[in-house]
Protein backbone atom coordinates (compact mmCIF):
# COMPACT_ATOMS: atom_id res chain seq x y z
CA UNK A 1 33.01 152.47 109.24
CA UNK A 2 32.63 156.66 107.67
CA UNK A 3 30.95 156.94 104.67
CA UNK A 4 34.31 157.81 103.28
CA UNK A 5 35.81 154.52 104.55
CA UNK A 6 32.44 152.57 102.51
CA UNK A 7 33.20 154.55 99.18
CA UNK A 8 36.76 153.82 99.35
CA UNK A 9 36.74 150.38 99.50
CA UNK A 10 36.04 147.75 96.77
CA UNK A 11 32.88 145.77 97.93
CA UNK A 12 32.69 142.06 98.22
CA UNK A 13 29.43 141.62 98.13
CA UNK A 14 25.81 143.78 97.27
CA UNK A 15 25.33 144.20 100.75
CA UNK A 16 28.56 146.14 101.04
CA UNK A 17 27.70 148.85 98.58
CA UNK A 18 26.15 151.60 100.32
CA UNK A 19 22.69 152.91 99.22
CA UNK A 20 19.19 152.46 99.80
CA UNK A 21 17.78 149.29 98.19
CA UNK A 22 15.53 147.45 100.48
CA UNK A 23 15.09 143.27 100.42
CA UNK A 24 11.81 143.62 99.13
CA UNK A 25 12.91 145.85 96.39
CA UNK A 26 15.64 143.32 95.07
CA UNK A 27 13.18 140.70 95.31
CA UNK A 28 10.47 142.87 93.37
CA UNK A 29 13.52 144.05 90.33
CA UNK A 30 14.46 140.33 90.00
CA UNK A 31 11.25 139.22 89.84
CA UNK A 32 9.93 141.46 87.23
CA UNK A 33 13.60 141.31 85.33
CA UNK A 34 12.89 137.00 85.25
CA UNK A 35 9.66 137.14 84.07
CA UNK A 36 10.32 139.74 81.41
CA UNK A 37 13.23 137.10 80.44
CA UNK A 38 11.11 133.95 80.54
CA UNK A 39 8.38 135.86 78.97
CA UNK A 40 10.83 136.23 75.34
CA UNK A 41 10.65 140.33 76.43
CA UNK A 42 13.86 141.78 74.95
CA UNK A 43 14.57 145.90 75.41
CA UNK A 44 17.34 147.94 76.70
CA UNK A 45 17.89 148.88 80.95
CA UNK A 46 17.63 152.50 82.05
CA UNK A 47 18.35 154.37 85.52
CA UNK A 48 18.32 157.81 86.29
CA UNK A 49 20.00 158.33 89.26
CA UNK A 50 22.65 155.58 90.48
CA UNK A 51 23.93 157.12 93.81
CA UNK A 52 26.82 154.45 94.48
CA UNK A 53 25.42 151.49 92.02
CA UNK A 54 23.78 149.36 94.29
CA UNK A 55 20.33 149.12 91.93
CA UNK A 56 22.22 149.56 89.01
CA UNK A 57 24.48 146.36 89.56
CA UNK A 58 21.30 144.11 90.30
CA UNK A 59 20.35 145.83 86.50
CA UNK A 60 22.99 144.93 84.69
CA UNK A 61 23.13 140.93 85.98
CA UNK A 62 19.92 140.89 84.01
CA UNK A 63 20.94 142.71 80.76
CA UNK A 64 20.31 140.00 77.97
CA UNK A 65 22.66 139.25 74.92
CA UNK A 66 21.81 142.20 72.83
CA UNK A 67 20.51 145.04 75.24
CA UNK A 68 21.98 147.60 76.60
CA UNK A 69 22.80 149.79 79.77
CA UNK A 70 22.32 153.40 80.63
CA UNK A 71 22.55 155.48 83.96
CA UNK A 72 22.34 158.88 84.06
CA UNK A 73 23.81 161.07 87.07
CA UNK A 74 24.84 164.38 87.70
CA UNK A 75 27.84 162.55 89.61
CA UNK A 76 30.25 165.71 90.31
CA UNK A 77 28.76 167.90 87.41
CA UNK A 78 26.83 171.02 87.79
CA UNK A 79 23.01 171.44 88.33
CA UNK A 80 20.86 172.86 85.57
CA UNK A 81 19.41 175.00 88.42
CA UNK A 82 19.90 176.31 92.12
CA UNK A 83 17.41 174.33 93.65
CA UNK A 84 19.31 170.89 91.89
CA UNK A 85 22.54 172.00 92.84
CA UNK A 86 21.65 172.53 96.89
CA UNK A 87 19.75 169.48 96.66
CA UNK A 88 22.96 167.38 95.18
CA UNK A 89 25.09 168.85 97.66
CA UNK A 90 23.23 168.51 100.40
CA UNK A 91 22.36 164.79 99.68
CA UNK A 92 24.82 163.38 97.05
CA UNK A 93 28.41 164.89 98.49
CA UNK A 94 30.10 162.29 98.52
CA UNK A 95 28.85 160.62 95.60
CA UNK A 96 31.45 160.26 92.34
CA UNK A 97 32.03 158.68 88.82
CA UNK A 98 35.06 157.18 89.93
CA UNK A 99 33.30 154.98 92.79
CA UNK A 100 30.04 154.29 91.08
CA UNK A 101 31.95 152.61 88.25
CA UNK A 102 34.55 150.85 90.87
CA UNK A 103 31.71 149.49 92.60
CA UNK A 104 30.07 148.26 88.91
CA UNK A 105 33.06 146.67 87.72
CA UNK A 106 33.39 144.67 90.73
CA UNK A 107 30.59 142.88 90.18
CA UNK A 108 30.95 143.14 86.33
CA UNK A 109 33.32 142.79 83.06
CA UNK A 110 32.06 146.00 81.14
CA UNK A 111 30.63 149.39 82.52
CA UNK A 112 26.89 150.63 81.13
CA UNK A 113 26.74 153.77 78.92
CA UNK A 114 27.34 156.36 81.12
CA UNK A 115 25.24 159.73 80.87
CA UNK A 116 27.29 162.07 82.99
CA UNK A 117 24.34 165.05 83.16
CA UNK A 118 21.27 166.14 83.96
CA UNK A 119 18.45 163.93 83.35
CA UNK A 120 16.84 165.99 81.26
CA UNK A 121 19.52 165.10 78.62
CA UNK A 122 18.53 161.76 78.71
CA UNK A 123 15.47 161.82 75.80
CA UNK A 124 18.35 162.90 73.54
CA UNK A 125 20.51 159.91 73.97
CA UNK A 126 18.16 156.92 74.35
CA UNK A 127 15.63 156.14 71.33
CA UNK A 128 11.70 156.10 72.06
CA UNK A 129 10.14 152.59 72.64
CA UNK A 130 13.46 150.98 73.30
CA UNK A 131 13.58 150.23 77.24
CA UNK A 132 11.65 147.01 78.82
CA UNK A 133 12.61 148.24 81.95
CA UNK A 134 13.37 152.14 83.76
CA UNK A 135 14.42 152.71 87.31
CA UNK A 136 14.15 156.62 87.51
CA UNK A 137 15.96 157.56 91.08
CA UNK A 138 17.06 161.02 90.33
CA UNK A 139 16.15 164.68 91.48
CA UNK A 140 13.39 164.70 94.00
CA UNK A 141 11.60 167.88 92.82
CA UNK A 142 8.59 167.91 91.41
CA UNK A 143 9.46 169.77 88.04
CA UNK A 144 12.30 167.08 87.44
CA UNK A 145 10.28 164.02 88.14
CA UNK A 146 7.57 165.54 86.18
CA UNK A 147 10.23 165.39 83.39
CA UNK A 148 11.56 162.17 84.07
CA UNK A 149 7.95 160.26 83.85
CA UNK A 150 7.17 162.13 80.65
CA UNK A 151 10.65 160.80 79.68
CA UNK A 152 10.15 157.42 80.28
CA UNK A 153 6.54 157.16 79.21
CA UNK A 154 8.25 158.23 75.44
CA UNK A 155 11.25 155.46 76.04
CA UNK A 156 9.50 152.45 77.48
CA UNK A 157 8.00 149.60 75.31
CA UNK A 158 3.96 148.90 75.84
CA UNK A 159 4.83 146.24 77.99
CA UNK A 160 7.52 147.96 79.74
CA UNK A 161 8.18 148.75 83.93
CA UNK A 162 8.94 152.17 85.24
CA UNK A 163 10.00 152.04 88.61
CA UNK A 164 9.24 155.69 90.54
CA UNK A 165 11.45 155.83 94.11
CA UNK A 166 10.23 158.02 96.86
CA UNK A 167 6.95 158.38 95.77
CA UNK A 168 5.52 158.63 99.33
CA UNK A 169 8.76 159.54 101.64
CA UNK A 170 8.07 162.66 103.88
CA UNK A 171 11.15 164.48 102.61
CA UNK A 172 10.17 163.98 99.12
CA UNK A 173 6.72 165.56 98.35
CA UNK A 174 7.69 166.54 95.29
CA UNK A 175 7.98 162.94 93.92
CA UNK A 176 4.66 162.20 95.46
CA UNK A 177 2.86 165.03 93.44
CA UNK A 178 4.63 163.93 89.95
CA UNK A 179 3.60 160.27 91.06
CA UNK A 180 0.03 160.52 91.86
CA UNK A 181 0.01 163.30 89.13
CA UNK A 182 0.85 160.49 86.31
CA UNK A 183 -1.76 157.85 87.80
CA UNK A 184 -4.37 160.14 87.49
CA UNK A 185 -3.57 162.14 84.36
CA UNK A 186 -0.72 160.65 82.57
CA UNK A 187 -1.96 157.11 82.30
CA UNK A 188 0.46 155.77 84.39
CA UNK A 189 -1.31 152.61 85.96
CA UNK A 190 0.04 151.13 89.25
CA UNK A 191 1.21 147.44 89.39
CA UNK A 192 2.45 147.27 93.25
CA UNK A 193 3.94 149.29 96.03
CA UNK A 194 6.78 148.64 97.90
CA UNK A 195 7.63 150.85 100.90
CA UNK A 196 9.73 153.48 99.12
CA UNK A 197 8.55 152.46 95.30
CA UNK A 198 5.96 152.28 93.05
CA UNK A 199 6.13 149.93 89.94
CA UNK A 200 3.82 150.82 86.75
CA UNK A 201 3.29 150.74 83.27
CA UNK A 202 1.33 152.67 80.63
CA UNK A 203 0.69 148.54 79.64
CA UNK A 204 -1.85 146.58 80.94
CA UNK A 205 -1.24 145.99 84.68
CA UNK A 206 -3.66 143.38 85.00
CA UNK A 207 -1.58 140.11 83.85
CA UNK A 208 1.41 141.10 86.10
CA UNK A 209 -0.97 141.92 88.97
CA UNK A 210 -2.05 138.17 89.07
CA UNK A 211 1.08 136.40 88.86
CA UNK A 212 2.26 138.76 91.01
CA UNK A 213 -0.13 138.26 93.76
CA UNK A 214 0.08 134.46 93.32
CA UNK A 215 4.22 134.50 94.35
CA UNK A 216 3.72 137.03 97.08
CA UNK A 217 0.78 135.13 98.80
CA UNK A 218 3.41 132.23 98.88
CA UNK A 219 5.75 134.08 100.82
CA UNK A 220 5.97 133.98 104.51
CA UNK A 221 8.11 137.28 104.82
CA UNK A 222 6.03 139.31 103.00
CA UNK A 223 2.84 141.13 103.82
CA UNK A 224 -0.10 141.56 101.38
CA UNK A 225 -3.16 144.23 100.78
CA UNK A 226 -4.91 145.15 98.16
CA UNK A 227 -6.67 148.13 97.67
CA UNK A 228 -8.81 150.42 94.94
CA UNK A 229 -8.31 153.99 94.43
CA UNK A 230 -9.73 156.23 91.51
CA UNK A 231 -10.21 152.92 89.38
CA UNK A 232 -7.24 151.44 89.88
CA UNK A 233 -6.29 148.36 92.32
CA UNK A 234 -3.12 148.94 94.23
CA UNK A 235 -1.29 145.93 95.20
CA UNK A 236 0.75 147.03 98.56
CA UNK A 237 3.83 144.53 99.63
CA UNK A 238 5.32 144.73 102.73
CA UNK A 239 8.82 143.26 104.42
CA UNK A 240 8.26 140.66 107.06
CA UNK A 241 12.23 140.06 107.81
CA UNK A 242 12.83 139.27 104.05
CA UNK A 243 16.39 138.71 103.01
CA UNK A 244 17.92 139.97 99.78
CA UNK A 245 17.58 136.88 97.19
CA UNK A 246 20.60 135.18 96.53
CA UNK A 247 23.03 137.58 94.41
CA UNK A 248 26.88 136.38 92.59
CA UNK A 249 29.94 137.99 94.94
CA UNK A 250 31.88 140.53 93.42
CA UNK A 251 35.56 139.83 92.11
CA UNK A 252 36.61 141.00 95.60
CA UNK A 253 34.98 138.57 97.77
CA UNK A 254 37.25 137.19 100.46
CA UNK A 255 35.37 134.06 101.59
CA UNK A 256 34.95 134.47 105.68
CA UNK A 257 37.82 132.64 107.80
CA UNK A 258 36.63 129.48 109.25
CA UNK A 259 35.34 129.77 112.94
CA UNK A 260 38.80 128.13 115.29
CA UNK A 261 38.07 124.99 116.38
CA UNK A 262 38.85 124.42 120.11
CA UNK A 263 41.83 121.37 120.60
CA UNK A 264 40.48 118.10 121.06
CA UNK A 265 40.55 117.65 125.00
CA UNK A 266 43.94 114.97 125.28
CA UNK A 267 42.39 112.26 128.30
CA UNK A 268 44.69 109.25 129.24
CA UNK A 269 44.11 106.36 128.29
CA UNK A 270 44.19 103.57 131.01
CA UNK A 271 46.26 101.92 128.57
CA UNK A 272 49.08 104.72 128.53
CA UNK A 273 49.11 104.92 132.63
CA UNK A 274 52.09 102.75 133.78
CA UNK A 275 51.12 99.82 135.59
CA UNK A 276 50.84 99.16 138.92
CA UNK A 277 53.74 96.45 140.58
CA UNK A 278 51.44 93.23 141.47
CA UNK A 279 51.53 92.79 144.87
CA UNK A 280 53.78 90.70 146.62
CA UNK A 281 52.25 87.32 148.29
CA UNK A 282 52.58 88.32 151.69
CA UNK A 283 50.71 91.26 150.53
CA UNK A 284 47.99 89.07 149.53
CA UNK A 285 48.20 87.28 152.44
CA UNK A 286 48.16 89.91 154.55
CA UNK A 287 44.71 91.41 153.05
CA UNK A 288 43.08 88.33 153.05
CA UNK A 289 43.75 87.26 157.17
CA UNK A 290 43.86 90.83 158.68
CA UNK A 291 40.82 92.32 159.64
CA UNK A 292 40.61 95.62 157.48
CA UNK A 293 41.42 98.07 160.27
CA UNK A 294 45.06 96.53 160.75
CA UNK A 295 45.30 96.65 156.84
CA UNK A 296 44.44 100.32 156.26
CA UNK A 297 46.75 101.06 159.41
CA UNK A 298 49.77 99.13 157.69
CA UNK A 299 48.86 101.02 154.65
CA UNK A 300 49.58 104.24 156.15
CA UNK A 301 52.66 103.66 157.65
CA UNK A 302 53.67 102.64 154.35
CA UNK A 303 52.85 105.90 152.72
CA UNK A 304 54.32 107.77 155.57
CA UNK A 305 58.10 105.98 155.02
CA UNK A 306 58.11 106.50 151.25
């Protein structure tokens, strides 16, 4: 299937909806998003960038009663500079309003607030200190990331989670620099690493660190290390075959067809075979006194008359 062919069709399930959100990611965003719910932690979702939804639809099946949704995208608007533009063009061509929110709504009732603009906007339209939770996936030079961390440093509650994607991908240096940058200077402090993202909080790390550690050191599929680095300890997961947890179908799901079941092989029953005549008493007699070559000669000139 084209690319085109993916975007045009309604998905079924979160597998179906093209992007690049690893098994170990989902499993990392549900397992912060549950224990910020069974912790009593209420605040509003944000992601900057949504590319066709995928992330964004995991987001919103953990919005609580009360919270609310934003993404922010360029989607098919202008650039606020060259360098944005040829990098949205280059990487983000096919990428829409129309689908993203096709994709969203087959998964969900009601579509997030949706920023159409540059992500610079975004300070303007959410409040400070209102977000539990930021997944900042936008422009992948350094002076917009730079922009984006400072943004979500003002909008995130103390105990809030900024997730930073592409922090350490070779085509994306620029994320790397406003990454490390905000660890070292901008009190950003590191809770893991995933392959492509890194999860922190201006919070206290510690807590999360532990109960962190203690699920992933339960899981077969997932590899552990911990390191230190410039006073802080950097907890590094790694996919061992993990699978996507378990996520509801969309509205679209056609359940698969069953798998054809071969006819039952029909054998005859020696009941259903018509019986053989009993043989006549001369027959009988005849088997009994002649000696068995005679017998099986008679028997063939039998079968050669009929």
């Amino acid at each position: 299937m084209t690319n085109a062919q993916a975007t045009d069709k309604h998905p079924g399930e979160l597998t179906d909806v093209p992007g690049w959100f690893p098994a170990l990611d989902q499993m990392l965003f549900t397992w912060f998003l549950e224990r910020q719910r069974s912790q009593g932690i209420q605040g509003d979702l944000l992601e900057l960038g949504v590319y066709m939804g995928k992330s964004a639809i995991l987001l919103g099946h953990h919005l609580q009663t009360g919270e609310k949704f934003t993404v922010c995208d360029l989607f098919e608007g202008d650039a606020p500079d060259g360098a944005n533009q040829a990098e949205s063009q280059k990487s983000y061509a096919s990428l829409t309003r129309q689908t993203f929110e096709r994709n969203y709504l087959s998964f969900h009732d009601t579509l997030p607030t949706v920023i159409a603009a540059p992500s610079s906007v975004v300070p303007e339209k959410v409040a400070p200190n209102t977000c539990r939770f930021i997944h900042v996936d936008a422009s992948h030079l350094y002076e917009h990331v730079h922009g984006d961390i400072g943004a979500a440093h003002d909008i995130l509650l103390p105990e809030g989670i900024v997730v930073l994607d592409d922090f350490r991908s070779e085509h994306t240096p620029g994320v790397s620099v406003a990454t490390w940058e905000a660890v070292l200077n901008r009190g950003l402090r590191p809770i893991c690493l995933s392959t492509q993202k890194l999860y922190g909080t201006w919070g206290d790390p510690e807590p999360l660190q532990e109960e962190l550690l203690d699920m992933l050191r339960q899981r077969s599929d997932c590899g552990l290390s911990v390191q230190e680095a410039a006073g802080h300890r950097l907890v590094r997961a790694r996919s061992r075959g993990m699978k996507p947890p378990p996520f509801p179908t969309s509205r679209h799901y056609l359940a698969p067809a069953p798998a054809s079941v071969p006819p039952a092989r029909v054998t005859e029953s020696r009941a259903a075979r018509p019986a053989r005549p009993a043989p006549s008493r001369a027959r009988r007699l005849a088997k009994d006194l002649l000696p068995p070559v005679v017998t099986r000669a008679v028997r063939r000139a039998r079968t050669k008359h009929s």
